[in-house]
PDB file of N, CA and C in Angstrom:
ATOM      1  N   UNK A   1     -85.825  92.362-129.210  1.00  0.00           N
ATOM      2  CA  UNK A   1     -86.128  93.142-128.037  1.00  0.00           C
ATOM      3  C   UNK A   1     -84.831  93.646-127.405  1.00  0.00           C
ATOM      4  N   UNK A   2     -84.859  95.227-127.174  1.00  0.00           N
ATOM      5  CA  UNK A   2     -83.626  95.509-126.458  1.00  0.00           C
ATOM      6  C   UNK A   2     -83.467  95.134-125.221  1.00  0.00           C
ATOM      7  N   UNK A   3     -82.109  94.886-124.514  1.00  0.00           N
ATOM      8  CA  UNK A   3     -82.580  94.649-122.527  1.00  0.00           C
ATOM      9  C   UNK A   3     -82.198  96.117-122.313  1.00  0.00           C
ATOM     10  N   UNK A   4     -82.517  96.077-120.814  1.00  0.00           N
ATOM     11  CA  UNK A   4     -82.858  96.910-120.523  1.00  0.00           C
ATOM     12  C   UNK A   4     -81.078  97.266-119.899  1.00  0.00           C
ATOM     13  N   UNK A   5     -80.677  98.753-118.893  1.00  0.00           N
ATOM     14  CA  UNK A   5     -79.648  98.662-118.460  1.00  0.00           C
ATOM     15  C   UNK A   5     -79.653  98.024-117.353  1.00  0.00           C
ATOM     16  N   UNK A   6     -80.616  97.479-116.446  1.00  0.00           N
ATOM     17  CA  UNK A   6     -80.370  96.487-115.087  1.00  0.00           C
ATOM     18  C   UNK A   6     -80.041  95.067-115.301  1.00  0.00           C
ATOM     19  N   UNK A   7     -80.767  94.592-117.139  1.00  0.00           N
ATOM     20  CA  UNK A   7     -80.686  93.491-117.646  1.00  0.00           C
ATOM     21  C   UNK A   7     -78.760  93.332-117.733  1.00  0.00           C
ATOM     22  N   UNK A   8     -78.493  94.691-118.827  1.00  0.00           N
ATOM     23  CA  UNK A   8     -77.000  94.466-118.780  1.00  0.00           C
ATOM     24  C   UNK A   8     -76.390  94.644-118.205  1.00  0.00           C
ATOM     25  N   UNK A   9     -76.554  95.024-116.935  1.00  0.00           N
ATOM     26  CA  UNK A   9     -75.724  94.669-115.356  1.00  0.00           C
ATOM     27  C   UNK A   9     -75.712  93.697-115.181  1.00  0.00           C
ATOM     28  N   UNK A  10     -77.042  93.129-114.928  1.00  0.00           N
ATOM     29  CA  UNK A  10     -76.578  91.759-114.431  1.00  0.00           C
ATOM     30  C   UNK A  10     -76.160  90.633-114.922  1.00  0.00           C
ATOM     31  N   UNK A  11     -76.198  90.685-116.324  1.00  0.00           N
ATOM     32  CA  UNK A  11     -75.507  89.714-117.585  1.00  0.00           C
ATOM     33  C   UNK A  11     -73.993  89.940-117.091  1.00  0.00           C
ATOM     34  N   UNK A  12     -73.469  91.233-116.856  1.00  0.00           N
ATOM     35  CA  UNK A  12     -72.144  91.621-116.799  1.00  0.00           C
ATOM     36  C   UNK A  12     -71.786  90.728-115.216  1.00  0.00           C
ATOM     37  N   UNK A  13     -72.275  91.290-114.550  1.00  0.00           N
ATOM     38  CA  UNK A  13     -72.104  90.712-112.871  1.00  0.00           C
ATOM     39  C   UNK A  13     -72.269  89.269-113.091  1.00  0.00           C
ATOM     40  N   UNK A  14     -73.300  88.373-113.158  1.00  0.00           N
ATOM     41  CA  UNK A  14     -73.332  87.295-113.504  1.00  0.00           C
ATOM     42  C   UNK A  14     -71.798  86.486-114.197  1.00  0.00           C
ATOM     43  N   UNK A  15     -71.657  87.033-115.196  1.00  0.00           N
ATOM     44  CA  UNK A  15     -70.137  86.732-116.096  1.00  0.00           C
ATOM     45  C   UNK A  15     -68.874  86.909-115.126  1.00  0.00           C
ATOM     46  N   UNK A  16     -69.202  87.864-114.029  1.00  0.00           N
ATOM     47  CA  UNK A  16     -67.835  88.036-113.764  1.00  0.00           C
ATOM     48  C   UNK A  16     -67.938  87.213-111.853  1.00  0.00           C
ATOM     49  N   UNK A  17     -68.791  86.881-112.141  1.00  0.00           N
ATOM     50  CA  UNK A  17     -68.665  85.497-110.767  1.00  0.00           C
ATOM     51  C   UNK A  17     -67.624  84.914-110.403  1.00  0.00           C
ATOM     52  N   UNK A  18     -66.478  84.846-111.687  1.00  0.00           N
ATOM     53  CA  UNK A  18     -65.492  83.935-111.939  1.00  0.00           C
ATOM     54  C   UNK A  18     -64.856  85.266-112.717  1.00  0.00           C
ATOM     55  N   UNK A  19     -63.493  85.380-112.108  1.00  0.00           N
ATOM     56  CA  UNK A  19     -62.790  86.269-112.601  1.00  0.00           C
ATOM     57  C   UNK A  19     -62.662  86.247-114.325  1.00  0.00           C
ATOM     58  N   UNK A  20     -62.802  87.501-115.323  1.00  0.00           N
ATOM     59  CA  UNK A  20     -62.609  87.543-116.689  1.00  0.00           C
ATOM     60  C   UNK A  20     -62.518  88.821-117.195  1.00  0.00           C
ATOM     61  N   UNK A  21     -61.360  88.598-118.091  1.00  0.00           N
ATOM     62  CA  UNK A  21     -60.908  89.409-119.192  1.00  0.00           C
ATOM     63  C   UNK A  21     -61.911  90.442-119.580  1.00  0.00           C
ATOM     64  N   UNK A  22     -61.940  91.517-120.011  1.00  0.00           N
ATOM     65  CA  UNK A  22     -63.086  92.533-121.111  1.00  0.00           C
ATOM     66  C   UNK A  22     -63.201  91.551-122.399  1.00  0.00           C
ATOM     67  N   UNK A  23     -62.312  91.089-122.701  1.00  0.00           N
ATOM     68  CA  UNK A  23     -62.747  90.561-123.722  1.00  0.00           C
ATOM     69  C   UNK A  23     -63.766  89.594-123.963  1.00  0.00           C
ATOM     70  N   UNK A  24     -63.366  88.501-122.449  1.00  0.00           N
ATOM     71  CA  UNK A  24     -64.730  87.753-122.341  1.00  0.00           C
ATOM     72  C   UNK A  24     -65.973  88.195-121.903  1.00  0.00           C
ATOM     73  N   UNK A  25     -66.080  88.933-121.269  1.00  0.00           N
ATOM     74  CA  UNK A  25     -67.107  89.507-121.040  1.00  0.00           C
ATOM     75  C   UNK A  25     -68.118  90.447-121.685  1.00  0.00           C
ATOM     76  N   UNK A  26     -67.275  90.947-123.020  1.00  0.00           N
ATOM     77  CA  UNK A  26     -67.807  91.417-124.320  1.00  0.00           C
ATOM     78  C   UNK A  26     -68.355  89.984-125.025  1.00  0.00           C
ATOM     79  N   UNK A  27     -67.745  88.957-124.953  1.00  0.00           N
ATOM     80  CA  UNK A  27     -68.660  88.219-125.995  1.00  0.00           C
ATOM     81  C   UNK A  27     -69.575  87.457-125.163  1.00  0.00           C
ATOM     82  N   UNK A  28     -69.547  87.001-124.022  1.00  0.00           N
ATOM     83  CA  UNK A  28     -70.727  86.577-122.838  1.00  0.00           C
ATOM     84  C   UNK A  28     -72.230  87.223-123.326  1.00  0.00           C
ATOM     85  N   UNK A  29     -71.516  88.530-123.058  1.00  0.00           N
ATOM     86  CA  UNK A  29     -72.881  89.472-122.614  1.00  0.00           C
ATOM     87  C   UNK A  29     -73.440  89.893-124.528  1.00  0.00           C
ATOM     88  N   UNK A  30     -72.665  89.599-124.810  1.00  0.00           N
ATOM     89  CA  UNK A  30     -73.120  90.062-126.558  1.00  0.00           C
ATOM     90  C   UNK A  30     -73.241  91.926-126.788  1.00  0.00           C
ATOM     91  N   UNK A  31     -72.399  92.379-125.990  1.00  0.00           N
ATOM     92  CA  UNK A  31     -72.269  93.803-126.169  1.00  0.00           C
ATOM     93  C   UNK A  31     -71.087  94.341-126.985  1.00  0.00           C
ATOM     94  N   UNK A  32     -70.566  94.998-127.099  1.00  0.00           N
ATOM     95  CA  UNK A  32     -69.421  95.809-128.182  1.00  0.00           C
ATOM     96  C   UNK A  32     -68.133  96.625-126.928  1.00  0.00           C
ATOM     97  N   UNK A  33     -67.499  96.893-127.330  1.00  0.00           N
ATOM     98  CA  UNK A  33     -66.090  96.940-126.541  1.00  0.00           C
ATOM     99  C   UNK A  33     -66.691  98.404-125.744  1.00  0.00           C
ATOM    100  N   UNK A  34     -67.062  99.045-127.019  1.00  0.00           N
ATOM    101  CA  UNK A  34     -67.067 100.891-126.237  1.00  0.00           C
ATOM    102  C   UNK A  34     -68.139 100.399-124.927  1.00  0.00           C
ATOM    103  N   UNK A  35     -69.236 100.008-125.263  1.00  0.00           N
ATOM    104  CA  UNK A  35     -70.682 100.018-124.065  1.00  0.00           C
ATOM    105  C   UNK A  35     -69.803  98.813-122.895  1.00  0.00           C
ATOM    106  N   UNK A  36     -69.371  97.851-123.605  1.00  0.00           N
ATOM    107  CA  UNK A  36     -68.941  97.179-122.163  1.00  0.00           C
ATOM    108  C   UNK A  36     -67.796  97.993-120.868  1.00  0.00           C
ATOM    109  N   UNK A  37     -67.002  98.829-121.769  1.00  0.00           N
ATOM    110  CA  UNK A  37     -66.213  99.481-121.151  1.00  0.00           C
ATOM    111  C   UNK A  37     -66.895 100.963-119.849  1.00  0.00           C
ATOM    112  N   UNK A  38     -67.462 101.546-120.684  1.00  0.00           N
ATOM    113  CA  UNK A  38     -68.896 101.995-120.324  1.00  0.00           C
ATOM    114  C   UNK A  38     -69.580 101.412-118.629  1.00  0.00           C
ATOM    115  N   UNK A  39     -69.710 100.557-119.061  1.00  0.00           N
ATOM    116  CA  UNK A  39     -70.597  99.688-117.833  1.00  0.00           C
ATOM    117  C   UNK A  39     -69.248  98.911-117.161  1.00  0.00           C
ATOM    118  N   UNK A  40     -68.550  98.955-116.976  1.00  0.00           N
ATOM    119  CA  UNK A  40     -67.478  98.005-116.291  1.00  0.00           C
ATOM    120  C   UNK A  40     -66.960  99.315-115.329  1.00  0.00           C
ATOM    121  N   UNK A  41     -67.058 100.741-116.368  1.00  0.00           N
ATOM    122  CA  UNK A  41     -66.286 102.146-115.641  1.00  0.00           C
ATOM    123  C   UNK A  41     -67.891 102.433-114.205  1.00  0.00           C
ATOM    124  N   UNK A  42     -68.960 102.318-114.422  1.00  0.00           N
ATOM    125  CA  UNK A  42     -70.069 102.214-113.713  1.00  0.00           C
ATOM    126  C   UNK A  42     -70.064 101.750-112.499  1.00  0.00           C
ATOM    127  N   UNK A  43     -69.966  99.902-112.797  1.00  0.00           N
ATOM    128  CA  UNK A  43     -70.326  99.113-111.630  1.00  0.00           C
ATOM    129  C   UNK A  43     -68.518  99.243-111.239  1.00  0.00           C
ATOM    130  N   UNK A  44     -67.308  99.191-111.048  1.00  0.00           N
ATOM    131  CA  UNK A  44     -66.314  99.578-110.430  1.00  0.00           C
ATOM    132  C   UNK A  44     -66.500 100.830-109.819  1.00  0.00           C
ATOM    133  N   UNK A  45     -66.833 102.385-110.272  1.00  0.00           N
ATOM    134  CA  UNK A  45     -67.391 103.592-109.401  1.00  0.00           C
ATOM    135  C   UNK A  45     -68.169 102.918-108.611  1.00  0.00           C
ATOM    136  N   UNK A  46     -69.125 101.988-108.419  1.00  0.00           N
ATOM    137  CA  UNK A  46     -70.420 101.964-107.751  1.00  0.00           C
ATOM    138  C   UNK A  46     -69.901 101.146-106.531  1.00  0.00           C
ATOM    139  N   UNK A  47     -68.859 100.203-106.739  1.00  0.00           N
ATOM    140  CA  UNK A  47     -68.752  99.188-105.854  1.00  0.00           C
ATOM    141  C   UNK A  47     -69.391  97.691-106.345  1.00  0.00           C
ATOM    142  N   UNK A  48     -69.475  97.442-107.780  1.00  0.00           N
ATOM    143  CA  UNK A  48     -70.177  96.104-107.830  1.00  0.00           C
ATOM    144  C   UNK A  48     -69.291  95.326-108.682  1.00  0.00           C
ATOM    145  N   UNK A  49     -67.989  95.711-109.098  1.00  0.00           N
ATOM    146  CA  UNK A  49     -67.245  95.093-109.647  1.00  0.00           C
ATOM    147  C   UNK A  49     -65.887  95.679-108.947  1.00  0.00           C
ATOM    148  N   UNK A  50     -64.499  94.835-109.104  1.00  0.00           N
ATOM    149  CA  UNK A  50     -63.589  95.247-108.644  1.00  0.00           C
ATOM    150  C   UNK A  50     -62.431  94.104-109.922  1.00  0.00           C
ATOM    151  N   UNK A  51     -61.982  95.771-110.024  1.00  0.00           N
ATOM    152  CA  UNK A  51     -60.839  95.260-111.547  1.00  0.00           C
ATOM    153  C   UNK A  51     -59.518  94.320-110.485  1.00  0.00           C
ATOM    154  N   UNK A  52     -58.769  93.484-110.608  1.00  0.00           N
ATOM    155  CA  UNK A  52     -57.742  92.807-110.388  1.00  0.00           C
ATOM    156  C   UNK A  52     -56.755  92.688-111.620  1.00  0.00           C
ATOM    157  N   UNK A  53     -55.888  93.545-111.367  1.00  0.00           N
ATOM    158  CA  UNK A  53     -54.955  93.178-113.033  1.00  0.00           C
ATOM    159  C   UNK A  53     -55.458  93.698-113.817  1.00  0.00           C
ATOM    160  N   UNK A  54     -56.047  92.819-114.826  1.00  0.00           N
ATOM    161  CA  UNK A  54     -56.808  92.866-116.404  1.00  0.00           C
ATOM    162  C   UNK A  54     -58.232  91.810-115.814  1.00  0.00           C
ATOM    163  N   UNK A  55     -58.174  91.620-115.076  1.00  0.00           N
ATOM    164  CA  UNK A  55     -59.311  90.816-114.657  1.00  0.00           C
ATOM    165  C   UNK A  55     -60.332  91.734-113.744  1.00  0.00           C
ATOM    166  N   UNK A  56     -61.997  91.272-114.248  1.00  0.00           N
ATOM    167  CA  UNK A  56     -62.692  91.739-113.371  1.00  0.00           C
ATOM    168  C   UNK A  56     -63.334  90.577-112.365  1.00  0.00           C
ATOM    169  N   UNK A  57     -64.061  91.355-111.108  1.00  0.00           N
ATOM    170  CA  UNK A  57     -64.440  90.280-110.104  1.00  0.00           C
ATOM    171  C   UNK A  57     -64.997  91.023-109.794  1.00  0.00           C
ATOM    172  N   UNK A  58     -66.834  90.128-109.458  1.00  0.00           N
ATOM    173  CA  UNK A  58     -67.656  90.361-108.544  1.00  0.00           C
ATOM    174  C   UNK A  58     -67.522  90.580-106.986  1.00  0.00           C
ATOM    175  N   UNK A  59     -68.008  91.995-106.504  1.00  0.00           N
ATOM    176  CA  UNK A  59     -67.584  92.737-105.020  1.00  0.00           C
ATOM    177  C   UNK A  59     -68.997  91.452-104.358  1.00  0.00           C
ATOM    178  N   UNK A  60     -68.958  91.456-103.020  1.00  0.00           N
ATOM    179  CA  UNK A  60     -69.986  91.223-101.914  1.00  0.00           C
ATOM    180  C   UNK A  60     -71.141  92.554-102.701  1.00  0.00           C
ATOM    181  N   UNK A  61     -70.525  93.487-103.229  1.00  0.00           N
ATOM    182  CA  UNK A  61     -72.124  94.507-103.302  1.00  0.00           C
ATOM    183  C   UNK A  61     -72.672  94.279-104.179  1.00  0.00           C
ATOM    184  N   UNK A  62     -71.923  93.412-105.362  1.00  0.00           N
ATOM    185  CA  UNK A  62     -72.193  93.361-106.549  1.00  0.00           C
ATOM    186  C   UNK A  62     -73.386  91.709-106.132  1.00  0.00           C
ATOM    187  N   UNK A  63     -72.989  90.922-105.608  1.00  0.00           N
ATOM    188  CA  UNK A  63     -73.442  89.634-104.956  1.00  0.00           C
ATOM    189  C   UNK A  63     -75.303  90.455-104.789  1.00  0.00           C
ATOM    190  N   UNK A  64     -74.927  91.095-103.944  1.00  0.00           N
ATOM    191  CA  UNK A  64     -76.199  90.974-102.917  1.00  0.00           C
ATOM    192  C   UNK A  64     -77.337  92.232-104.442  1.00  0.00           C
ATOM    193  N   UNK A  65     -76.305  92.664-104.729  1.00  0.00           N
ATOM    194  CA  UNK A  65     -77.535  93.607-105.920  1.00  0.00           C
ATOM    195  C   UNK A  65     -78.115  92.565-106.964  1.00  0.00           C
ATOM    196  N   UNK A  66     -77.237  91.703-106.875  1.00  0.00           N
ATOM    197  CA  UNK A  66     -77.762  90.547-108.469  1.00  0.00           C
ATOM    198  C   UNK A  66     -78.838  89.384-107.204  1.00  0.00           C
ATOM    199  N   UNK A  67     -78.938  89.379-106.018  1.00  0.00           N
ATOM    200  CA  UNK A  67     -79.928  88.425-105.281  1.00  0.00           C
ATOM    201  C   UNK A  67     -81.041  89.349-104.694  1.00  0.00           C
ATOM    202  N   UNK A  68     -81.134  90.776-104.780  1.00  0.00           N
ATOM    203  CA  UNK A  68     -82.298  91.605-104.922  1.00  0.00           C
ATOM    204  C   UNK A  68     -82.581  91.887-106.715  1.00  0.00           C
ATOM    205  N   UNK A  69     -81.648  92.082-107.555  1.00  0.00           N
ATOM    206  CA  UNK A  69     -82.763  91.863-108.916  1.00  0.00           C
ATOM    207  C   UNK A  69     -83.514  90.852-109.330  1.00  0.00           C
ATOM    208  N   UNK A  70     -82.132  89.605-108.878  1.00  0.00           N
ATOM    209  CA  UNK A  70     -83.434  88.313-108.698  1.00  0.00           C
ATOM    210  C   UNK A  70     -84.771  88.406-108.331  1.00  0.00           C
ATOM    211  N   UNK A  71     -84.756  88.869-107.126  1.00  0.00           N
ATOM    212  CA  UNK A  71     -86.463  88.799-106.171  1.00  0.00           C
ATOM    213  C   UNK A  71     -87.027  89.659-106.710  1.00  0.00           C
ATOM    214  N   UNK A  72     -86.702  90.885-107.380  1.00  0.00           N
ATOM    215  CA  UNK A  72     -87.803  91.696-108.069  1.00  0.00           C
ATOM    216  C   UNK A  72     -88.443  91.057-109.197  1.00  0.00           C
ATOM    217  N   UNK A  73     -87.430  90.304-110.229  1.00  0.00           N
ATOM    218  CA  UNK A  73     -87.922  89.335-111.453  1.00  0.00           C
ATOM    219  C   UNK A  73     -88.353  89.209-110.940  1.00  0.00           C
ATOM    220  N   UNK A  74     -87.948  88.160-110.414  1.00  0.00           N
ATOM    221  CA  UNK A  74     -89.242  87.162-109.924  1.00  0.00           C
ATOM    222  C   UNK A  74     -91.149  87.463-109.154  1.00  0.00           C
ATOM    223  N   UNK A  75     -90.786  88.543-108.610  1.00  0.00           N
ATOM    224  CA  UNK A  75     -91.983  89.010-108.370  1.00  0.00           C
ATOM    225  C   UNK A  75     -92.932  89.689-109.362  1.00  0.00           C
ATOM    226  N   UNK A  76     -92.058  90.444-110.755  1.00  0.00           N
ATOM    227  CA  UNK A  76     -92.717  90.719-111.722  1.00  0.00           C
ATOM    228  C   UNK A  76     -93.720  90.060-112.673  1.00  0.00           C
TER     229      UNK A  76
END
């Protein structure tokens, strides 16, 4: 089954709770370098990740979007 792209947001956000490399976060999420790069260029435009160095880190916007996808799962 493919996920979906909100699935691989929040696999990505989730992973980066704790500051990490692209590299880790390519093998976390089980995605490939081009699509993770892809989605890392996304949620940084958006405000839900914030690069440090070579390191990424979860924003406060990125927080509160992964505790409203929660409540939608969950209501699904």
């Amino acid at each position: 089954m493919n996920r979906g792209r909100i699935d691989i947001i929040t696999d990505i956000l989730n992973v980066c709770k704790e500051q990490q490399n692209k590299t880790r976060i390519v093998y976390k999420t089980n995605l490939n370098f081009n699509l993770t790069g892809k989605y890392l260029d996304l949620l940084i435009k958006n405000g839900l990740l914030e690069r440090e160095k070579k390191k990424y880190v979860i924003t406060d916007k990125g927080r509160t979007f992964l505790e409203k996808a929660k409540e939608i799962s969950l209501q699904s």
